[in-house]
PDB file of N, CA and C in Angstrom:
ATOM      1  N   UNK A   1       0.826  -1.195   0.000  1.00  0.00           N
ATOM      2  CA  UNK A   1       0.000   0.000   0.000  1.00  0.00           C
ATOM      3  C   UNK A   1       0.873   1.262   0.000  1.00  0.00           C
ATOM      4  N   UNK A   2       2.325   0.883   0.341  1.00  0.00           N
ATOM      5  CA  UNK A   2       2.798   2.087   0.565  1.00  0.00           C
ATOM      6  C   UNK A   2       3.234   2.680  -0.699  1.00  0.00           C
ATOM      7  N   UNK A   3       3.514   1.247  -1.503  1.00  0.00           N
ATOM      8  CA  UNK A   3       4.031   2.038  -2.903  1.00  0.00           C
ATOM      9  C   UNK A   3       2.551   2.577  -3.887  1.00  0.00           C
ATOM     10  N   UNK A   4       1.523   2.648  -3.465  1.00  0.00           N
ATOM     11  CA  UNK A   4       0.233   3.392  -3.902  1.00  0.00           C
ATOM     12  C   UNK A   4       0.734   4.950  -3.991  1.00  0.00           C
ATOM     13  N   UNK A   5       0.567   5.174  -2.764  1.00  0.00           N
ATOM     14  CA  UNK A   5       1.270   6.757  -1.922  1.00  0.00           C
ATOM     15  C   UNK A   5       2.292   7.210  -2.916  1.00  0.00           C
ATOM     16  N   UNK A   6       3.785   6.300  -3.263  1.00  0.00           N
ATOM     17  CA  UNK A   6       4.334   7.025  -3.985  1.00  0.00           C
ATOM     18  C   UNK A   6       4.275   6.945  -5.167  1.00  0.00           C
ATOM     19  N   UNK A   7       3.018   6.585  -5.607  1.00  0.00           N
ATOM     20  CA  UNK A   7       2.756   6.768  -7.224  1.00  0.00           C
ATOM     21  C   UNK A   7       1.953   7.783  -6.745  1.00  0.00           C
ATOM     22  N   UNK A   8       0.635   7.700  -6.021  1.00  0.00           N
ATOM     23  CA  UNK A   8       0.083   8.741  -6.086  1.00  0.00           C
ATOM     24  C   UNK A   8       0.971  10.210  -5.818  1.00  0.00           C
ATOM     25  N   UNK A   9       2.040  10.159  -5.135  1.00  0.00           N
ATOM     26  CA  UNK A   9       3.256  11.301  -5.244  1.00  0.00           C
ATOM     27  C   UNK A   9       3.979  11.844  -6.287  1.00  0.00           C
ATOM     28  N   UNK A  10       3.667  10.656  -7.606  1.00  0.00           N
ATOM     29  CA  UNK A  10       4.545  10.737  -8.248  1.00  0.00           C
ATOM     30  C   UNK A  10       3.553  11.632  -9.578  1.00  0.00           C
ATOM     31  N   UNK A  11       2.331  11.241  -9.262  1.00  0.00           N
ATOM     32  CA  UNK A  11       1.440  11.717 -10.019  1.00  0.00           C
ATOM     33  C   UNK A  11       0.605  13.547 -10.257  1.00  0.00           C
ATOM     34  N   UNK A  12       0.747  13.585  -8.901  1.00  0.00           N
ATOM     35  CA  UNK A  12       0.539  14.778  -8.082  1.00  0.00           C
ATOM     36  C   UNK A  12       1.690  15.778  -8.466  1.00  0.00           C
ATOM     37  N   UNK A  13       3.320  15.165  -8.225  1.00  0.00           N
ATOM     38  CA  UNK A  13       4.566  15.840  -8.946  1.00  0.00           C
ATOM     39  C   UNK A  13       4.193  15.921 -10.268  1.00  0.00           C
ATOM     40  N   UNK A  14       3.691  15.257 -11.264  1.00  0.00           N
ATOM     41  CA  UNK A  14       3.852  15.505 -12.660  1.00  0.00           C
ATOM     42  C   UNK A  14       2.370  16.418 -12.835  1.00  0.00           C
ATOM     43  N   UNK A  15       1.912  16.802 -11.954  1.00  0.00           N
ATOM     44  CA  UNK A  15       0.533  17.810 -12.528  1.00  0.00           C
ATOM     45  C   UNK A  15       1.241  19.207 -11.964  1.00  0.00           C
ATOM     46  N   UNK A  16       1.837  18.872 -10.669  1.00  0.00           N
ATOM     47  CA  UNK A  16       2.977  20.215 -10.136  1.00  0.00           C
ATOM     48  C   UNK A  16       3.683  20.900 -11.435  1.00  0.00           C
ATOM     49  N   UNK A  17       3.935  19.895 -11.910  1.00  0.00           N
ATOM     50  CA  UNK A  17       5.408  20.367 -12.756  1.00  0.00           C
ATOM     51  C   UNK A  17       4.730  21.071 -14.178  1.00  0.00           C
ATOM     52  N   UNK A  18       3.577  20.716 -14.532  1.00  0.00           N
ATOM     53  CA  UNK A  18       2.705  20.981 -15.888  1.00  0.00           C
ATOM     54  C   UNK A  18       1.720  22.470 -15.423  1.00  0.00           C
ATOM     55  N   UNK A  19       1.127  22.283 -14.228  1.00  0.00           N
ATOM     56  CA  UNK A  19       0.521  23.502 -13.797  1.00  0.00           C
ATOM     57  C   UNK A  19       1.653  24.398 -13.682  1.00  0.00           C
ATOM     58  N   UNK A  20       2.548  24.300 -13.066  1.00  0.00           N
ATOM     59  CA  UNK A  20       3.498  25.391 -13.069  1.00  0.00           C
ATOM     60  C   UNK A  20       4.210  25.931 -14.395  1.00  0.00           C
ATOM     61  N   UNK A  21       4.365  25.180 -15.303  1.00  0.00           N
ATOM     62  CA  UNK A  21       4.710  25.450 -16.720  1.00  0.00           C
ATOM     63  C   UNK A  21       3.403  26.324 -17.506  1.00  0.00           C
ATOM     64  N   UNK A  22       2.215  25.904 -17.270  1.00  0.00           N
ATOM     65  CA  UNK A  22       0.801  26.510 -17.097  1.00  0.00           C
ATOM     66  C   UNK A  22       0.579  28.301 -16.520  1.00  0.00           C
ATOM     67  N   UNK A  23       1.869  28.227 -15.814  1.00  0.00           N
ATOM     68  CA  UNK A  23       1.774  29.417 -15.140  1.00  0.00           C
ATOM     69  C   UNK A  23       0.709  29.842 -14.430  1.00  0.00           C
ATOM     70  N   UNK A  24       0.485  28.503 -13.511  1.00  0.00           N
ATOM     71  CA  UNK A  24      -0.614  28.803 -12.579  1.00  0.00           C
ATOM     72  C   UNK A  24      -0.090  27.927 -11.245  1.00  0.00           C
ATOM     73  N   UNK A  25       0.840  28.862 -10.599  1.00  0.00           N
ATOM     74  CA  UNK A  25       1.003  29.071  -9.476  1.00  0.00           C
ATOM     75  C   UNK A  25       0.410  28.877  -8.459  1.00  0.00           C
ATOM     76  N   UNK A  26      -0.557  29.244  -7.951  1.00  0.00           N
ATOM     77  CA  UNK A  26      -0.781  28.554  -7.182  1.00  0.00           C
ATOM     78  C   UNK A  26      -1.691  26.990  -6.641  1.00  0.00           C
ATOM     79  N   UNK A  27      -1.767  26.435  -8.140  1.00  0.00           N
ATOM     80  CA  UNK A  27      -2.398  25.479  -7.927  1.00  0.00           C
ATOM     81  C   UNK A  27      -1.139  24.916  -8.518  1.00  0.00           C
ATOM     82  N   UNK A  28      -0.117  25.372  -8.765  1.00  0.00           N
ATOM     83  CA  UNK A  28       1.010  24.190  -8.958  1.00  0.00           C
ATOM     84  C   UNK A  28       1.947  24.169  -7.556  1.00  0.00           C
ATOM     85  N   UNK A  29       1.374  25.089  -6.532  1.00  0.00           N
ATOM     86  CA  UNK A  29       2.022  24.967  -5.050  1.00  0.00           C
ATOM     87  C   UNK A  29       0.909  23.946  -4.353  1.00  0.00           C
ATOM     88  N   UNK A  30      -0.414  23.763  -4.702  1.00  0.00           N
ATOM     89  CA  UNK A  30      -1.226  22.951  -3.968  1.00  0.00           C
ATOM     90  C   UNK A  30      -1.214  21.395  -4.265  1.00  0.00           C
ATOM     91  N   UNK A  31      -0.529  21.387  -5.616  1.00  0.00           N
ATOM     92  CA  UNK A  31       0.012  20.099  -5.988  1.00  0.00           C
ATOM     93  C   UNK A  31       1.598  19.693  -5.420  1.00  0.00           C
ATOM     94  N   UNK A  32       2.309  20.611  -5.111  1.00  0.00           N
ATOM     95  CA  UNK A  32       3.694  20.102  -4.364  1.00  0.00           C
ATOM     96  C   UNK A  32       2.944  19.904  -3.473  1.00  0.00           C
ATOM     97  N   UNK A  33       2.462  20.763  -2.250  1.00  0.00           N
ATOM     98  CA  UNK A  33       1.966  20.194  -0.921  1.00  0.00           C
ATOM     99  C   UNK A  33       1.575  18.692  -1.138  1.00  0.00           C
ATOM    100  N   UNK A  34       0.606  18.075  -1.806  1.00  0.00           N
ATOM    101  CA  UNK A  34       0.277  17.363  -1.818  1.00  0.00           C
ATOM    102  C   UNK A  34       0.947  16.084  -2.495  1.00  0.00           C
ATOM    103  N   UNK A  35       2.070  16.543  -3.298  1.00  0.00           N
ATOM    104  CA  UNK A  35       3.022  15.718  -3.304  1.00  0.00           C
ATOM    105  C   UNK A  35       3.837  15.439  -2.466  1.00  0.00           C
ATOM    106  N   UNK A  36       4.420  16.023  -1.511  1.00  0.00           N
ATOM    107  CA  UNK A  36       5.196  16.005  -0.453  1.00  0.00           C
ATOM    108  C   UNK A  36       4.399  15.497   0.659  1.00  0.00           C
ATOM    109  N   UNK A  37       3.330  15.043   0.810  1.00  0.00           N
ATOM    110  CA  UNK A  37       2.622  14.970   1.655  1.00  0.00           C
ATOM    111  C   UNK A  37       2.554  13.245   1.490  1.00  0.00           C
ATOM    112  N   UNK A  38       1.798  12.704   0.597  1.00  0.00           N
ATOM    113  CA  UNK A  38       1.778  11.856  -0.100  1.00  0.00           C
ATOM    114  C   UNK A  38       3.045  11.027  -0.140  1.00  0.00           C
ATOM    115  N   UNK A  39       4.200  11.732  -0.232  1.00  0.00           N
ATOM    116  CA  UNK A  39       5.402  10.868  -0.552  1.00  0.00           C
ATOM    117  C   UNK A  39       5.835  11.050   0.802  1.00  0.00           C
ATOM    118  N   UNK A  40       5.732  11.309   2.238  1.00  0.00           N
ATOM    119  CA  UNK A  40       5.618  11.268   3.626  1.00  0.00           C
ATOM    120  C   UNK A  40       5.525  10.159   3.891  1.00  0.00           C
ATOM    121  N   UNK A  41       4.120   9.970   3.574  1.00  0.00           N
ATOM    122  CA  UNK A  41       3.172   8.720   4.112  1.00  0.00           C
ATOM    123  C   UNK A  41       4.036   7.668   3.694  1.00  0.00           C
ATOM    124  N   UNK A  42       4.165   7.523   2.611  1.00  0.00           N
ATOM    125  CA  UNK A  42       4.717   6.313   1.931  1.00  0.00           C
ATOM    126  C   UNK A  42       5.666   5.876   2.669  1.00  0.00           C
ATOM    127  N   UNK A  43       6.248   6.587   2.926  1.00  0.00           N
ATOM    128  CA  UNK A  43       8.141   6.191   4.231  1.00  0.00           C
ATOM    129  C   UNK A  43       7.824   5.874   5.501  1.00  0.00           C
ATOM    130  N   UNK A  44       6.023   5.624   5.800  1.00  0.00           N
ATOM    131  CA  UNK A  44       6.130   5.906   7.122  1.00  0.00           C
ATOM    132  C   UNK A  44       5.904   4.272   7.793  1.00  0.00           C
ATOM    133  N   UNK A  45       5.208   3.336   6.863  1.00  0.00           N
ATOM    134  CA  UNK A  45       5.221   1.641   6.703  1.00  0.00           C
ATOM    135  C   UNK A  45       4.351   2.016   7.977  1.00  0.00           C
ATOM    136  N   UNK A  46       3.225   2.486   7.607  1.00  0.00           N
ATOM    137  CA  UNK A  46       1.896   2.106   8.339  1.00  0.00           C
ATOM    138  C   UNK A  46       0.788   0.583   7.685  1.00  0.00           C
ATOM    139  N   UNK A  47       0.276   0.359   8.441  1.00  0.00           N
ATOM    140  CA  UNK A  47      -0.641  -0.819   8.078  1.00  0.00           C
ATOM    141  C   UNK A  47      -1.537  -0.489   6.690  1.00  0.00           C
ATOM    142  N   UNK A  48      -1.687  -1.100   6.238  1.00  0.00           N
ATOM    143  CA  UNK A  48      -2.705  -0.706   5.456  1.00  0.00           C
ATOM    144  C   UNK A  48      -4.345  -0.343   5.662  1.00  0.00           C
ATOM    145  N   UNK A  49      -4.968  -0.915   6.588  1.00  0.00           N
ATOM    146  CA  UNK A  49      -6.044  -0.212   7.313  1.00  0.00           C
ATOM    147  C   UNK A  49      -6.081   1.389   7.168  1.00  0.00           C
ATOM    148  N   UNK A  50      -4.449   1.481   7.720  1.00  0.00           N
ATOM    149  CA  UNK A  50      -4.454   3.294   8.047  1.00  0.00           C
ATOM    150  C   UNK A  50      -3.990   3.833   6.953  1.00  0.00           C
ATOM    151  N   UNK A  51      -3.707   3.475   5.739  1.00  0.00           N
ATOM    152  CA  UNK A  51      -3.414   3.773   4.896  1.00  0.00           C
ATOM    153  C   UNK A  51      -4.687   4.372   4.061  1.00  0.00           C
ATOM    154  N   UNK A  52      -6.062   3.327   4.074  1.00  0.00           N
ATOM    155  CA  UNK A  52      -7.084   3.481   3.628  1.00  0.00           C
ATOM    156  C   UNK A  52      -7.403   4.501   4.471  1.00  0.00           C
ATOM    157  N   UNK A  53      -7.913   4.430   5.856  1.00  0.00           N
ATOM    158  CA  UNK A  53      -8.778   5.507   6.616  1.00  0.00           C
ATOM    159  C   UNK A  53      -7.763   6.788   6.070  1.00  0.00           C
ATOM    160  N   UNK A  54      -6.650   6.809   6.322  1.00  0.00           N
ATOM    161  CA  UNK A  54      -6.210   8.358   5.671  1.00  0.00           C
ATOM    162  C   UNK A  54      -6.558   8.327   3.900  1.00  0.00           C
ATOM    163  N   UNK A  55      -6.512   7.785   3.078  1.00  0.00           N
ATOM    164  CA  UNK A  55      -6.913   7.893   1.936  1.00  0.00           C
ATOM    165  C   UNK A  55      -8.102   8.500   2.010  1.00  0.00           C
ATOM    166  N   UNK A  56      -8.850   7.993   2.866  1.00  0.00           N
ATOM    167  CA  UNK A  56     -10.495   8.279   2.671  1.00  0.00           C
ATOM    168  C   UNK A  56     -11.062   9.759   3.623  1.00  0.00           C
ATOM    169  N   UNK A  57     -10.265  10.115   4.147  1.00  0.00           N
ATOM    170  CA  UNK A  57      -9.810  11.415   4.699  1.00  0.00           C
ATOM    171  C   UNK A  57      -9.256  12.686   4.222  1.00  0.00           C
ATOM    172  N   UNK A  58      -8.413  11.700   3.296  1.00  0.00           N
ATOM    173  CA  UNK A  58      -7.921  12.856   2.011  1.00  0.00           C
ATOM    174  C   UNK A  58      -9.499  13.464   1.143  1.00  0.00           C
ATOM    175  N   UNK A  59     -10.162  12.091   0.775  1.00  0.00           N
ATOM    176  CA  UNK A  59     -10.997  12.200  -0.215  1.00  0.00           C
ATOM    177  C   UNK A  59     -11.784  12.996   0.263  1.00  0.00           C
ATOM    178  N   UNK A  60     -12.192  12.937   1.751  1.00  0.00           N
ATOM    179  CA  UNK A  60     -13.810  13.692   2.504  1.00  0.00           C
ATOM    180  C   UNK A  60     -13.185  15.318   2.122  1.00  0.00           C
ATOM    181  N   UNK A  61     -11.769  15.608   2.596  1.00  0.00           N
ATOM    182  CA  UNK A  61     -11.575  16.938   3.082  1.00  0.00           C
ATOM    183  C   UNK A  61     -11.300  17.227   0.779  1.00  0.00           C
ATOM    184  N   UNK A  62     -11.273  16.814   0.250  1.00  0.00           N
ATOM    185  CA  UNK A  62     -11.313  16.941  -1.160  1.00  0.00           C
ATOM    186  C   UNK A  62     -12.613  17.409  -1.503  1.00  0.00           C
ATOM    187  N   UNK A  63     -13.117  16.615  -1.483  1.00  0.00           N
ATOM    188  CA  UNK A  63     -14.906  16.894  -1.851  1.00  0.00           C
ATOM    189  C   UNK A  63     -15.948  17.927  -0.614  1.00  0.00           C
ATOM    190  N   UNK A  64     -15.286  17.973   0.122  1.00  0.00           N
ATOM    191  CA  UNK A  64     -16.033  18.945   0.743  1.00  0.00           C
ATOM    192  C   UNK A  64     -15.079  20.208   0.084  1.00  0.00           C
ATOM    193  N   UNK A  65     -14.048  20.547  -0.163  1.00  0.00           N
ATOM    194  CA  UNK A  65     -13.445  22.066  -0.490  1.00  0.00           C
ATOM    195  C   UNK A  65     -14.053  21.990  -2.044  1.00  0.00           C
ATOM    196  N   UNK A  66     -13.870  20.780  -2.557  1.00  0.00           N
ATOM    197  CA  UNK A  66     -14.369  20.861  -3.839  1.00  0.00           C
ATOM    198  C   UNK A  66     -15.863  21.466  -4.060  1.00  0.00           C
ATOM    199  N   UNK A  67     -16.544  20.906  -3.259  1.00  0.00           N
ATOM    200  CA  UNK A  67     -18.255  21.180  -3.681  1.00  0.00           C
ATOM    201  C   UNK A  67     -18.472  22.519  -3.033  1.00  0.00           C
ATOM    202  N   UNK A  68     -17.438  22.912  -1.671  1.00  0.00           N
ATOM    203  CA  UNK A  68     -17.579  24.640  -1.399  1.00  0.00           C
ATOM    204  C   UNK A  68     -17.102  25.521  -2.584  1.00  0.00           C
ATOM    205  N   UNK A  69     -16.077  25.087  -3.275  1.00  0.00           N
ATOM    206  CA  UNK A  69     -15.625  26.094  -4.130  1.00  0.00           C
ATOM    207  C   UNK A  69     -16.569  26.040  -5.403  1.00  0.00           C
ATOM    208  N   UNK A  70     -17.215  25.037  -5.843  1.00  0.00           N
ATOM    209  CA  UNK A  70     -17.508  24.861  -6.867  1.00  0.00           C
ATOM    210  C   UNK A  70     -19.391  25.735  -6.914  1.00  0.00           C
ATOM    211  N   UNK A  71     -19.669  25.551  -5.462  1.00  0.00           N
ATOM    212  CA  UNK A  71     -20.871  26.279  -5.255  1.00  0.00           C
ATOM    213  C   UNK A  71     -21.053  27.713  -4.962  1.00  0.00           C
ATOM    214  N   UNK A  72     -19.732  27.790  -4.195  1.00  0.00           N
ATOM    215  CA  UNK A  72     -19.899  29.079  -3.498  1.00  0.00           C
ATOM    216  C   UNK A  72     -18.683  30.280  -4.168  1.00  0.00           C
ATOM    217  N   UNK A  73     -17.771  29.795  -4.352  1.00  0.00           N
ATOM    218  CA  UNK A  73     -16.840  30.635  -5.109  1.00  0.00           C
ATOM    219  C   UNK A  73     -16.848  30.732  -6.360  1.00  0.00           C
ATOM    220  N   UNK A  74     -17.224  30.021  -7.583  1.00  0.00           N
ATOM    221  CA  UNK A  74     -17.018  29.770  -9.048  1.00  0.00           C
ATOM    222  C   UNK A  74     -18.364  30.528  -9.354  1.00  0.00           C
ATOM    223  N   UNK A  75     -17.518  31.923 -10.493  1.00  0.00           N
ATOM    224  CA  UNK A  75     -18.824  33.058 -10.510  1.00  0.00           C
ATOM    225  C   UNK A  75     -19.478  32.038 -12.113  1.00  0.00           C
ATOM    226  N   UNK A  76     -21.085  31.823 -11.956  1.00  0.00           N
ATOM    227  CA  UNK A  76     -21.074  31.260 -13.853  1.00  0.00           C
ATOM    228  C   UNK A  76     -21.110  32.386 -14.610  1.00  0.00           C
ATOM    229  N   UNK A  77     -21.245  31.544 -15.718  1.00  0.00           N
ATOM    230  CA  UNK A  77     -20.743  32.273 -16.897  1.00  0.00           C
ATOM    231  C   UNK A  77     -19.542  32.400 -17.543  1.00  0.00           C
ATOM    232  N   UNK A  78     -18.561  32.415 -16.440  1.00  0.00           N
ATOM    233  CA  UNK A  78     -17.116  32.995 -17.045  1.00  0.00           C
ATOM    234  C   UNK A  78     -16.689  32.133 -17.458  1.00  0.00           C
ATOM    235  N   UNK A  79     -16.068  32.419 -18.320  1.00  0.00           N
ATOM    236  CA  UNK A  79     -15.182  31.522 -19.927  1.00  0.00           C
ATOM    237  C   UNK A  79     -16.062  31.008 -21.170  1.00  0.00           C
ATOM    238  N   UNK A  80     -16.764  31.952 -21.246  1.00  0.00           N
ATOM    239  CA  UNK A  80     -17.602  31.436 -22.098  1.00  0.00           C
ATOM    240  C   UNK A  80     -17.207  32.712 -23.322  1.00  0.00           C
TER     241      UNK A  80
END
């Protein structure tokens, strides 16, 4: 399970590295965090149980910022 983590690290680094070429800054700093974060875990040879409950922890605190931003911050219309 641990080598999950550092793919998912490794994956997270290659959207870092493309958003930032993107010249969008700060979502190519929210992808290091989360690469560095990710590639943490992996070194840390927790059980896999806790591997899942934090996976699924990642996901809650994902989809809840996701569905706030997507409702409450994202003006419509724009880019059209």
């Amino acid at each position: 399970m641990d080598r999950m983590f550092r793919v998912l690290s490794f994956w997270t680094g290659i959207f870092a590295v493309m958003f930032y070429l993107g010249h969008m800054h700060t979502t190519s700093l929210l992808f290091l965090g989360q690469t560095g974060f990710f590639l943490l875990l992996s070194y840390l040879k927790l059980t896999e149980r806790m591997y899942i409950y934090i996976f699924g922890a990642y996901l809650t605190v994902f989809f809840a910022g996701f569905t706030y931003w997507t409702t409450f911050m994202m003006v419509p219309g724009v880019g059209e």
